[in-house]
N, C-alpha and C. Protein backbone atom coordinates (compact mmCIF):
# COMPACT_ATOMS: atom_id res chain seq x y z
N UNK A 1 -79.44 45.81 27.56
CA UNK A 1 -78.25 45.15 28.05
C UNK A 1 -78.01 43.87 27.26
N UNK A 2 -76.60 43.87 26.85
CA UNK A 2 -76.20 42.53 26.02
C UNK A 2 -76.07 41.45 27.04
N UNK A 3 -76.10 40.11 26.54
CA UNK A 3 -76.13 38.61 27.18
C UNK A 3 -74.09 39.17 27.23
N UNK A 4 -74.31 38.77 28.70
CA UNK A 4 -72.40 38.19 29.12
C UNK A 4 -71.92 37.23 28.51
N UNK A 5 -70.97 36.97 28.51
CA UNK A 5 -70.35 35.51 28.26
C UNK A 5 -70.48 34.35 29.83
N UNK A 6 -70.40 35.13 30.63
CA UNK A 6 -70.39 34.30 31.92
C UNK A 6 -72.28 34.03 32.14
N UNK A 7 -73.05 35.05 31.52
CA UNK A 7 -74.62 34.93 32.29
C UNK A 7 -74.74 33.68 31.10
N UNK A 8 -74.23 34.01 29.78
CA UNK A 8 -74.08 32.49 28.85
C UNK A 8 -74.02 31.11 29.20
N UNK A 9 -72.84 31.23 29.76
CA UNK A 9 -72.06 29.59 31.03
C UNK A 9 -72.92 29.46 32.05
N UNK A 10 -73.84 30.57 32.41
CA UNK A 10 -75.12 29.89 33.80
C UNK A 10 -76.01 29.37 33.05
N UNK A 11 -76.64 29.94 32.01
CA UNK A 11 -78.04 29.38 31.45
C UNK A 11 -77.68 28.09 31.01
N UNK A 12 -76.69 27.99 29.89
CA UNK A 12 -76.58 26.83 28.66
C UNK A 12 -75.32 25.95 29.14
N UNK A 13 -75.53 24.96 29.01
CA UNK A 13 -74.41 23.75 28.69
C UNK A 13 -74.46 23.90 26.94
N UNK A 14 -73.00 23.24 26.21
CA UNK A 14 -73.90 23.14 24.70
C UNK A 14 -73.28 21.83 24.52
N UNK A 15 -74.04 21.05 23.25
CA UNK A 15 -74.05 19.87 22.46
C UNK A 15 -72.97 19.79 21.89
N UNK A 16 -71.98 19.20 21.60
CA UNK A 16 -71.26 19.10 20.04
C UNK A 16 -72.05 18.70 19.36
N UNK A 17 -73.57 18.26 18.92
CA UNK A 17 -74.21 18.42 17.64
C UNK A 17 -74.74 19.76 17.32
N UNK A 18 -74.71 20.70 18.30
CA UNK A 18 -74.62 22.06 17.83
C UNK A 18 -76.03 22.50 19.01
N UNK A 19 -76.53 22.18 19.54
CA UNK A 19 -77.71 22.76 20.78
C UNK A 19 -76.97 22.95 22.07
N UNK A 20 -77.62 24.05 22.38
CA UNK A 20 -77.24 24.21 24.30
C UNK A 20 -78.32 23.85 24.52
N UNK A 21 -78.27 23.73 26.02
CA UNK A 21 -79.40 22.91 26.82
C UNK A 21 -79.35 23.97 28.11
N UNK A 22 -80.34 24.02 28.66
CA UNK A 22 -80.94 24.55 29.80
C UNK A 22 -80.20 23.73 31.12
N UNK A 23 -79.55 25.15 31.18
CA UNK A 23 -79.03 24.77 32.94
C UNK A 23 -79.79 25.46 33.79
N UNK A 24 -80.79 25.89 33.87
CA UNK A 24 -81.53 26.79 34.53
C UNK A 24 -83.10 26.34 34.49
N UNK A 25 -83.92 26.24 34.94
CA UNK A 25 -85.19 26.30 34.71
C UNK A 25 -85.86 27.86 34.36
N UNK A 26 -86.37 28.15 32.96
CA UNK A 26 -86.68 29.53 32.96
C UNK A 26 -87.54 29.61 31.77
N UNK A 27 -88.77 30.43 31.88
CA UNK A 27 -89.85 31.06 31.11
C UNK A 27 -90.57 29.78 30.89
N UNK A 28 -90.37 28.28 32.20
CA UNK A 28 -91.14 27.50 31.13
C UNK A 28 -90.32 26.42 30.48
N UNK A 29 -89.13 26.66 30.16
CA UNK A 29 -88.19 25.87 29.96
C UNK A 29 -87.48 24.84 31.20
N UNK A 30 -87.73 23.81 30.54
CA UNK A 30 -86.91 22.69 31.77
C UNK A 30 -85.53 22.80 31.70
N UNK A 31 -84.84 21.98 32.81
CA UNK A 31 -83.31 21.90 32.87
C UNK A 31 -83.19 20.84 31.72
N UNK A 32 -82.29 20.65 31.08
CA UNK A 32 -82.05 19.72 30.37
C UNK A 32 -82.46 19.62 28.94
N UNK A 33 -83.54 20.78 28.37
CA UNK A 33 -83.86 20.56 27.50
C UNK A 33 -83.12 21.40 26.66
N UNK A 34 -83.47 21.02 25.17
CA UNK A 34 -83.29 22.03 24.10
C UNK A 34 -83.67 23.82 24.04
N UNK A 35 -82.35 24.44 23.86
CA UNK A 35 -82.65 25.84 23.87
C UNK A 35 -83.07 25.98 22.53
N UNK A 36 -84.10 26.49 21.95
CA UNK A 36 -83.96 27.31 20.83
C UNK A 36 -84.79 26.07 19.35
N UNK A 37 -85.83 26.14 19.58
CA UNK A 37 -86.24 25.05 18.63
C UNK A 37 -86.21 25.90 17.13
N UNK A 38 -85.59 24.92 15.90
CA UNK A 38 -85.81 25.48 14.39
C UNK A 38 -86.83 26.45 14.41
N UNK A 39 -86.74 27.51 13.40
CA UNK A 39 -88.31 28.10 13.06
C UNK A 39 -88.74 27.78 11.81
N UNK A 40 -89.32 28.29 11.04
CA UNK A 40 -89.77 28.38 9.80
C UNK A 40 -88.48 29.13 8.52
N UNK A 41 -87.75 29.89 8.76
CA UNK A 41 -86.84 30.63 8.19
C UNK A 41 -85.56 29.48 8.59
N UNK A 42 -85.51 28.87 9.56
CA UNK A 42 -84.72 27.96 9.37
C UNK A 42 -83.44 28.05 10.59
N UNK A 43 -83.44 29.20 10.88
CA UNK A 43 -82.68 29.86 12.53
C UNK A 43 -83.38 28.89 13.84
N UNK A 44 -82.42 28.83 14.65
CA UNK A 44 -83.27 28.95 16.07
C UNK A 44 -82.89 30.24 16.71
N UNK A 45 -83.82 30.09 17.06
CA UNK A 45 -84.20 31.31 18.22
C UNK A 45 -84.13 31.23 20.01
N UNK A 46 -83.36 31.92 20.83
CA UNK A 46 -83.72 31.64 21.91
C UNK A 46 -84.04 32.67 22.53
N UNK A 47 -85.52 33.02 23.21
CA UNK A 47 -85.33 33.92 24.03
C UNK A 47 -85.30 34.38 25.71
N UNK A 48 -84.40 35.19 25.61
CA UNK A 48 -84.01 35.33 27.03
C UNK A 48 -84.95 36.90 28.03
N UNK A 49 -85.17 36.64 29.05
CA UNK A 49 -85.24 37.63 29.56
C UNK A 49 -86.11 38.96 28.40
N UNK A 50 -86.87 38.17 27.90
CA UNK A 50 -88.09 38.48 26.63
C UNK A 50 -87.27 39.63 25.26
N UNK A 51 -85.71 38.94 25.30
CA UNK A 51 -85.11 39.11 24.23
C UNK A 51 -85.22 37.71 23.50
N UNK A 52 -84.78 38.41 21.77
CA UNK A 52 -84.96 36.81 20.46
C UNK A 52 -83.15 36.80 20.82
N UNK A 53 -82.38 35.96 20.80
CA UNK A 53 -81.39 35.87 20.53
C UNK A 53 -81.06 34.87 19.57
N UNK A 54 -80.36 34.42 18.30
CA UNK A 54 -80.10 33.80 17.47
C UNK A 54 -79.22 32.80 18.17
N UNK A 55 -79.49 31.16 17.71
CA UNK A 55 -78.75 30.42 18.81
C UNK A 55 -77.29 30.43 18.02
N UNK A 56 -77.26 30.83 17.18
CA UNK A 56 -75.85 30.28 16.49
C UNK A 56 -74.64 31.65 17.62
N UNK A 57 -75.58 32.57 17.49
CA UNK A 57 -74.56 33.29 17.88
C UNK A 57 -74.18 33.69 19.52
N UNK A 58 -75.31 33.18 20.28
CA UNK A 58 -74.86 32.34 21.52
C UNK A 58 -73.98 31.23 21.73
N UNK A 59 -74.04 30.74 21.05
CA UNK A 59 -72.90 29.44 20.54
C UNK A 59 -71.46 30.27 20.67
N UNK A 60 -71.66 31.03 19.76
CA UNK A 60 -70.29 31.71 19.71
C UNK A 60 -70.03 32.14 21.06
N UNK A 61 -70.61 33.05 21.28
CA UNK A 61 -70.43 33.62 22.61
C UNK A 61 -69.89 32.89 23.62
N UNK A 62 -70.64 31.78 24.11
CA UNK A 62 -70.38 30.72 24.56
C UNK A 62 -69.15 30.29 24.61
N UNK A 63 -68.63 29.97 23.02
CA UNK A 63 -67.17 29.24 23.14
C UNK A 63 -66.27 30.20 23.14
N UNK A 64 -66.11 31.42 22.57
CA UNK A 64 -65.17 32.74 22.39
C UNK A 64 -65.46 33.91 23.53
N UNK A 65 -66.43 33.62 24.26
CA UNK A 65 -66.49 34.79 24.98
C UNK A 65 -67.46 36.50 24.68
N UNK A 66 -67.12 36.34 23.42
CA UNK A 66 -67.83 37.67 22.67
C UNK A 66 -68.66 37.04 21.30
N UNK A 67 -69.80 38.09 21.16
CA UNK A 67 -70.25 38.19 19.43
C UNK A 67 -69.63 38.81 18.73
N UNK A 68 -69.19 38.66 17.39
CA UNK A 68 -68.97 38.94 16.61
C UNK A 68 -69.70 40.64 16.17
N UNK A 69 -68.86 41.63 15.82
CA UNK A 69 -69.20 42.67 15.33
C UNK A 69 -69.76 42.96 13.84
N UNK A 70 -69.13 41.88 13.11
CA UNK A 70 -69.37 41.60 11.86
C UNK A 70 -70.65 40.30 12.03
N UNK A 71 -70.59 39.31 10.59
CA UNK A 71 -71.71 38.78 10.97
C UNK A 71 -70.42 37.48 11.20
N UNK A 72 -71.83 36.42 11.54
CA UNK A 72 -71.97 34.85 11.75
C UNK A 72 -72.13 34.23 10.52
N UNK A 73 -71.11 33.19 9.66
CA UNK A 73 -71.85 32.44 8.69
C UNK A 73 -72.14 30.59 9.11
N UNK A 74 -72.82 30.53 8.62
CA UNK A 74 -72.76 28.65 8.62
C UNK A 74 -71.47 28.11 7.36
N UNK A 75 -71.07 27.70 7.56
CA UNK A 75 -69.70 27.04 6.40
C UNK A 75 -70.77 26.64 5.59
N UNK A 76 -71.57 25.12 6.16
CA UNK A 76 -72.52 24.89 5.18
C UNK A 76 -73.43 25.20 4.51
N UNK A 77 -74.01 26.00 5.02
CA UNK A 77 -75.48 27.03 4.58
C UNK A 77 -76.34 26.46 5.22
N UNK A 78 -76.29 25.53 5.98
CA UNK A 78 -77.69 25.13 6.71
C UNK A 78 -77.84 25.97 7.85
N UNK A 79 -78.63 26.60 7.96
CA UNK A 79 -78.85 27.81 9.08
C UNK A 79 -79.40 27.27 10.47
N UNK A 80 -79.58 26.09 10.52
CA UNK A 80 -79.87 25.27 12.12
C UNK A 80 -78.70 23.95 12.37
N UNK A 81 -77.43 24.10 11.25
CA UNK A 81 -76.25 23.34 12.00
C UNK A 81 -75.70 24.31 12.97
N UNK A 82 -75.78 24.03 13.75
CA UNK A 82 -75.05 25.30 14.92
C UNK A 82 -74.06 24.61 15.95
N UNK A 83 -73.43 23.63 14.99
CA UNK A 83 -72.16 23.21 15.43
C UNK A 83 -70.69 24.26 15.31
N UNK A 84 -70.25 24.21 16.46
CA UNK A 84 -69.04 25.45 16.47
C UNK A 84 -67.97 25.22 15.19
N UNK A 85 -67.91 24.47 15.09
CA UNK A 85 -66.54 23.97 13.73
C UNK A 85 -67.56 24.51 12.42
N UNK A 86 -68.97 24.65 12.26
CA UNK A 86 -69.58 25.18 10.81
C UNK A 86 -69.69 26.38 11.34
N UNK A 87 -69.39 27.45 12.02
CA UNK A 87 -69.46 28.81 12.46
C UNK A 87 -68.02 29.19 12.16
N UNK A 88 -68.39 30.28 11.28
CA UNK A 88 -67.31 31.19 10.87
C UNK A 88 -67.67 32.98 11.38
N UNK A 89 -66.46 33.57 11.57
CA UNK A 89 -66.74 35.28 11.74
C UNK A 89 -66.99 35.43 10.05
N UNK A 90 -67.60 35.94 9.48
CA UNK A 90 -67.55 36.84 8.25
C UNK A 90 -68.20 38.33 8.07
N UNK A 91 -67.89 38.71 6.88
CA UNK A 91 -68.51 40.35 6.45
C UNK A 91 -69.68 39.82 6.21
N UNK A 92 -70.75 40.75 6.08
CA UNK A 92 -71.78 40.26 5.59
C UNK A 92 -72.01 40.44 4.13
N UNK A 93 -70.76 40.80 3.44
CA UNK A 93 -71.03 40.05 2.00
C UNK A 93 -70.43 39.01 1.48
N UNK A 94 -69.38 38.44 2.57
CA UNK A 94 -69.23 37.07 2.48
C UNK A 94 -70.41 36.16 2.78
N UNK A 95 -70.84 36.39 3.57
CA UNK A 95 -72.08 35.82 4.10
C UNK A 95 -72.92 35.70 3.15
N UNK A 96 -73.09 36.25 2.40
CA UNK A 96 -74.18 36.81 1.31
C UNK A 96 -74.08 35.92 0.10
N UNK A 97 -72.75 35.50 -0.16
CA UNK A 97 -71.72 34.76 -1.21
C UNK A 97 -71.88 33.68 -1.05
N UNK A 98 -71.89 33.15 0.68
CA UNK A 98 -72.15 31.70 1.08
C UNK A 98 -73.32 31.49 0.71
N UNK A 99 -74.34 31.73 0.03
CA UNK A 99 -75.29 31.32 0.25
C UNK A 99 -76.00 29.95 -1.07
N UNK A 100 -77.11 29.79 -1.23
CA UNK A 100 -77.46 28.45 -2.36
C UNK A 100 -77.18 29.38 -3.53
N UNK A 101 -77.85 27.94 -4.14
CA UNK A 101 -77.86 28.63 -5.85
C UNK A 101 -79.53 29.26 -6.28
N UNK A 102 -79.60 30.18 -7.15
CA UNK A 102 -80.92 30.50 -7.04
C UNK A 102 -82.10 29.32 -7.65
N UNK A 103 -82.97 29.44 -7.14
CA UNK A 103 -83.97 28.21 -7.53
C UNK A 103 -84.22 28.03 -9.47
N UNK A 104 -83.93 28.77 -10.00
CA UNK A 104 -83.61 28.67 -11.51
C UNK A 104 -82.37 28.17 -12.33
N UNK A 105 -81.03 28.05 -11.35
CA UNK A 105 -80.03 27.76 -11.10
C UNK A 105 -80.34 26.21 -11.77
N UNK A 106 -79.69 25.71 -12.57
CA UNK A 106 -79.49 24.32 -13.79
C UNK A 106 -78.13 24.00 -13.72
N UNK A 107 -77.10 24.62 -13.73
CA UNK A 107 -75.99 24.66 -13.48
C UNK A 107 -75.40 23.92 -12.38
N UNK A 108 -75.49 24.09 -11.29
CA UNK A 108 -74.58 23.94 -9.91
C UNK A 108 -74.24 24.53 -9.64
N UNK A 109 -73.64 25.19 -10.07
CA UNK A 109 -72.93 26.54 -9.69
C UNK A 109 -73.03 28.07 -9.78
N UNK A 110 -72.55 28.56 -8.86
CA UNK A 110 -73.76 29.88 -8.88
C UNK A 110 -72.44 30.62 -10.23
N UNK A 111 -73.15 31.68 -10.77
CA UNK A 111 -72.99 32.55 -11.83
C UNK A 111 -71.93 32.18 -12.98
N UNK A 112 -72.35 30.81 -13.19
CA UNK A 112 -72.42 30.02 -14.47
C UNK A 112 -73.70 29.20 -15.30
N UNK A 113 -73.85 29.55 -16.17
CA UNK A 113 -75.76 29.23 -17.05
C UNK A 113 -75.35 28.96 -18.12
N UNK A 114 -76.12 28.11 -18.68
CA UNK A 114 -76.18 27.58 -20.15
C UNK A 114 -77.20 28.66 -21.48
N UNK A 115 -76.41 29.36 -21.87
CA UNK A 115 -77.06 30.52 -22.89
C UNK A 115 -77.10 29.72 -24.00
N UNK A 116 -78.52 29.50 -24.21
CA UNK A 116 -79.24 28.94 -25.69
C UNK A 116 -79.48 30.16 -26.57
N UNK A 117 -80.02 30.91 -25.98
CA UNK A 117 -81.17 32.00 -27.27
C UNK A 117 -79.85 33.09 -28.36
N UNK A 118 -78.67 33.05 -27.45
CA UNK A 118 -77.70 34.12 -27.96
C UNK A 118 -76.51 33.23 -28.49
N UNK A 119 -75.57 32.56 -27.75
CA UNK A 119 -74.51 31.61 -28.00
C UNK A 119 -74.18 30.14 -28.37
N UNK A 120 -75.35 29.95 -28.86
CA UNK A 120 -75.24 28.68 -29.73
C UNK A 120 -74.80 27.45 -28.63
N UNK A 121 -75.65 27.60 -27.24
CA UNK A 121 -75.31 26.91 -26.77
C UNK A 121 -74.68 26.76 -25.41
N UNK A 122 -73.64 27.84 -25.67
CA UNK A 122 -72.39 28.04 -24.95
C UNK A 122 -72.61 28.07 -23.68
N UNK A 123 -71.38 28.24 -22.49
CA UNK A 123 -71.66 28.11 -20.99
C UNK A 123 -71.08 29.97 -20.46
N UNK A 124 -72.17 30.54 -20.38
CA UNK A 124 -71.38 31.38 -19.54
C UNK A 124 -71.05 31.88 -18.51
N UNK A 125 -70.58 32.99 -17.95
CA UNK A 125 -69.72 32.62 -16.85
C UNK A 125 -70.24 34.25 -16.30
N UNK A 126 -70.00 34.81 -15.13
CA UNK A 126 -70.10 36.00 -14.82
C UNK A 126 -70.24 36.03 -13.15
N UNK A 127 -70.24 37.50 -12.76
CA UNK A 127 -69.56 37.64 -11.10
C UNK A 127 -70.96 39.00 -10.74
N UNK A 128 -70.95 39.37 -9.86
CA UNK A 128 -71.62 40.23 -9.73
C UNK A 128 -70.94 40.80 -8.22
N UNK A 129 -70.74 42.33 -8.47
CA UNK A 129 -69.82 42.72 -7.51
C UNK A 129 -70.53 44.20 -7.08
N UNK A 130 -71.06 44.45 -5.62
CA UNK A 130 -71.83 45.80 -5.13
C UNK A 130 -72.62 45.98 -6.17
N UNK A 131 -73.60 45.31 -6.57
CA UNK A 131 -74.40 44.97 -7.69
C UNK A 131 -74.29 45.12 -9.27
N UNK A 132 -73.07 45.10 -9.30
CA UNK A 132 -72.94 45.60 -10.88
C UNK A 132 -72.39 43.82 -11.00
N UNK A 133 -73.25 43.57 -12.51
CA UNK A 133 -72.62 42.29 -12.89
C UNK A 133 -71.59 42.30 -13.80
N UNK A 134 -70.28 41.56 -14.05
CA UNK A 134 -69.19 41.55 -14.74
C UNK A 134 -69.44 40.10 -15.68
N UNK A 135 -69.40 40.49 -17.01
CA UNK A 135 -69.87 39.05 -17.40
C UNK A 135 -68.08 38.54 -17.95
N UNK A 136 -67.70 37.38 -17.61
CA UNK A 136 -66.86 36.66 -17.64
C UNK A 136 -66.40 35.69 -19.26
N UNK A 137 -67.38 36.06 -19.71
CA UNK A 137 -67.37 35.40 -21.37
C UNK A 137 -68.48 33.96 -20.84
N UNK A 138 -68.32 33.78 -22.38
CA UNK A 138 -68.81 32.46 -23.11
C UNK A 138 -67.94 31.90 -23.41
N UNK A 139 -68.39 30.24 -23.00
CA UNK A 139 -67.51 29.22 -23.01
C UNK A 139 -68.01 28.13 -23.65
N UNK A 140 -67.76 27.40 -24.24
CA UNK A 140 -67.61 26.00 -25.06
C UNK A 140 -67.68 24.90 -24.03
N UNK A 141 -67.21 24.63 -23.07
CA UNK A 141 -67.11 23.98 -21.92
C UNK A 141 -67.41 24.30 -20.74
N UNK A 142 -68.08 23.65 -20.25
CA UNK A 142 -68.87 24.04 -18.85
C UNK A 142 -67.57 24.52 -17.55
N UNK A 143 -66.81 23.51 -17.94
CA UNK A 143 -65.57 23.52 -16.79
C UNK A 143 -64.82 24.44 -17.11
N UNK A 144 -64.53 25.18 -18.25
CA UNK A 144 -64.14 26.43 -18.56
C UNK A 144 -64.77 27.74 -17.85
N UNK A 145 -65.99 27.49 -18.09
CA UNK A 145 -66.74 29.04 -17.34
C UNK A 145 -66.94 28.55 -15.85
N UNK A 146 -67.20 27.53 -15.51
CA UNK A 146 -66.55 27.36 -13.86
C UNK A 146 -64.86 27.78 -13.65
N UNK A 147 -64.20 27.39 -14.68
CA UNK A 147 -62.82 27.87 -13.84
C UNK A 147 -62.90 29.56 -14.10
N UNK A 148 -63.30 29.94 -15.09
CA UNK A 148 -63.03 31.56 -14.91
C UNK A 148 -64.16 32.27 -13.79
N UNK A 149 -65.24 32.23 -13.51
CA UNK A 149 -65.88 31.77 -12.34
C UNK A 149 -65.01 31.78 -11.17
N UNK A 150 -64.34 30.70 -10.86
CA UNK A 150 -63.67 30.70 -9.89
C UNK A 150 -62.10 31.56 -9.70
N UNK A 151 -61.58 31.49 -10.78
CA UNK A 151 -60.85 32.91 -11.83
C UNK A 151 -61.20 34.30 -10.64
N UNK A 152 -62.08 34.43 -11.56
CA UNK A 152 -62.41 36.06 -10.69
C UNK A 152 -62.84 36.05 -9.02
N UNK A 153 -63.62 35.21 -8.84
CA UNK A 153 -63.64 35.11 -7.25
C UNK A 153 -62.34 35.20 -6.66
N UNK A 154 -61.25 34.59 -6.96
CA UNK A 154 -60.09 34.35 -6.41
C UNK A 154 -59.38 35.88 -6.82
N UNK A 155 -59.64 36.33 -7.95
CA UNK A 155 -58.94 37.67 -8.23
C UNK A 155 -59.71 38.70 -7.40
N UNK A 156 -60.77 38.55 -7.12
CA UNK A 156 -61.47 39.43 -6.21
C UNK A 156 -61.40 39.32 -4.18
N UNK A 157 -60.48 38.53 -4.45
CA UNK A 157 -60.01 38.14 -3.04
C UNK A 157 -61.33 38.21 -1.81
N UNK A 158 -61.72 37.41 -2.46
CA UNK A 158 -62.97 36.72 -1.57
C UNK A 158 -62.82 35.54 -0.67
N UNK A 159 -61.98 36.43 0.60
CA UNK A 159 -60.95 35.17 1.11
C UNK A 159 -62.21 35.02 2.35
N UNK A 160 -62.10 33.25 2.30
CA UNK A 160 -62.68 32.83 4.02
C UNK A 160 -63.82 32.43 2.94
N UNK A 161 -63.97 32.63 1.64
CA UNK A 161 -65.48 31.69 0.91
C UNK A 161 -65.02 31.35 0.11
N UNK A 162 -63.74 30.48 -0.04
CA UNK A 162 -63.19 29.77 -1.60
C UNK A 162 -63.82 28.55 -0.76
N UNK A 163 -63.46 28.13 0.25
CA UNK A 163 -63.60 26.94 0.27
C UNK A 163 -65.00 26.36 0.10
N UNK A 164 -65.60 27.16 0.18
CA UNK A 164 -67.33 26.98 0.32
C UNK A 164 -67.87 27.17 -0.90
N UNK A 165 -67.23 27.88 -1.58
CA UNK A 165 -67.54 28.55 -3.38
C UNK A 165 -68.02 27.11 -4.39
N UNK A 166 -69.15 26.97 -4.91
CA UNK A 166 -69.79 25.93 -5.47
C UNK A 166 -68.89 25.54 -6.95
N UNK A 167 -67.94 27.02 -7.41
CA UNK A 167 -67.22 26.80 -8.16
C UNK A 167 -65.75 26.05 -7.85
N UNK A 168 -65.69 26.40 -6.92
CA UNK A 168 -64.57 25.73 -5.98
C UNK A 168 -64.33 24.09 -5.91
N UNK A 169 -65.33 24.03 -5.42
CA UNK A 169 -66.16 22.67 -4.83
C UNK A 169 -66.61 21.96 -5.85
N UNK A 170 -66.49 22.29 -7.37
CA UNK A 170 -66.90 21.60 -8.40
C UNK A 170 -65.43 21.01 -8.81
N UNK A 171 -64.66 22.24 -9.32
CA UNK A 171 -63.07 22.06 -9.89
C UNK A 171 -62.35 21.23 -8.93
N UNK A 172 -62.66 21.18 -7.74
CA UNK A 172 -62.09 20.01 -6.93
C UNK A 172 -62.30 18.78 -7.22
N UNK A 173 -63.61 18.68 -7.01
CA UNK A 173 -64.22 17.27 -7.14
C UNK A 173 -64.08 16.99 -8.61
N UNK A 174 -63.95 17.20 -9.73
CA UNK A 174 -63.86 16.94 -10.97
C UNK A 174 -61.85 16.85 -11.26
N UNK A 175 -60.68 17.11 -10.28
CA UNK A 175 -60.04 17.31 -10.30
C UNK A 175 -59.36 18.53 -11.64
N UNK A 176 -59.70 19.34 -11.29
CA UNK A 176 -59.42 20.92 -12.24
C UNK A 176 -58.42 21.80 -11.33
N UNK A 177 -58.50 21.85 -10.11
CA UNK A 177 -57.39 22.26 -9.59
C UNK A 177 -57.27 21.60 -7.91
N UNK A 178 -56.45 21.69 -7.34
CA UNK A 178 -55.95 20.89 -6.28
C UNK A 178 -56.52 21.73 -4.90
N UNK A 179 -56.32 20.84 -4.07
CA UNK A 179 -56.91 21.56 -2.74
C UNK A 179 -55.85 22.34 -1.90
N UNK A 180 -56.07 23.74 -1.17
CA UNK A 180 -55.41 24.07 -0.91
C UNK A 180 -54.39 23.69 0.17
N UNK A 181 -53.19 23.68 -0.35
CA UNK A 181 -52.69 23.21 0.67
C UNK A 181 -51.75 21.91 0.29
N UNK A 182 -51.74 21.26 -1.12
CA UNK A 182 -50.98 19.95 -1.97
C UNK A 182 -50.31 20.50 -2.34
């Protein structure tokens, strides 16, 4: 049996810093306290009635009534802000898109790298789509293979993660193109 939206509103009050709190005394848990402490992976966890439930998506529940059929993303990528305004519905390969840059990542930005051994240097650029990678060229300028970078994301209508897109979020802040919406 799934958590209600109403058995939701008996257990939890929630935070606007992003925690519900115990309206109930249960498993051990006081009234008043924190549901769902960080783990190691970086989620909280709450469990109910000796189910794990993910707190972000009690949250949701909470404020909308229902979970999501698709997934849950964090806007930011921090996986224990579980403030309702950083909760988005997404696919889970948006979700997938939101995520860091890989720990080899020199750049800032995800699927743009500095190619020494082949291009004399150059910046290149590339997408990777249902796992096939599309390489985007070599560039002379870093802000070049970020805009084509951001180029194909946008041609690939990867809507609901521009704003979050590290290529995005670069060409802004460097003023390369305007925010949506000027």
């Amino acid at each position: 049996m799934s958590l209600t939206y109403k058995k939701a509103r008996e257990l939890f009050n929630y935070r606007p810093d992003g925690n519900l709190i115990w309206k109930v005394s249960k498993g051990g848990k006081k009234i008043g306290s924190i549901a769902g402490p960080k783990t190691k992976v970086g989620y909280s966890f709450i469990k109910i009635d000796g189910k794990d439930y993910r707190a972000h998506r009690l949250i949701w529940l909470w404020h909308h009534g229902y979970t999501p059929e698709c997934g849950l993303d964090h806007i930011n990528r921090i996986k224990h802000d579980n403030r309702i305004e950083n909760l988005r519905e997404s696919s889970q390969q948006c979700n997938l898109r939101n995520t860091d840059n890989f720990r080899d990542n020199t750049s800032g930005v995800k699927g743009v790298y500095r190619c020494k051994r082949y291009s004399r240097g150059f910046w290149m650029a590339y997408v990777r789509v249902q796992g096939k990678l599309y390489n985007l060229g070599r560039h002379k300028a870093f802000s070049e293979a970020v805009l084509h970078r951001l180029a194909a994301e946008q041609c690939l209508g990867w809507a609901g993660c521009g704003s979050s897109s590290p290529a995005y979020m670069y060409a802004l802040e460097n003023g390369l193109v305007k925010a949506c919406g000027e």
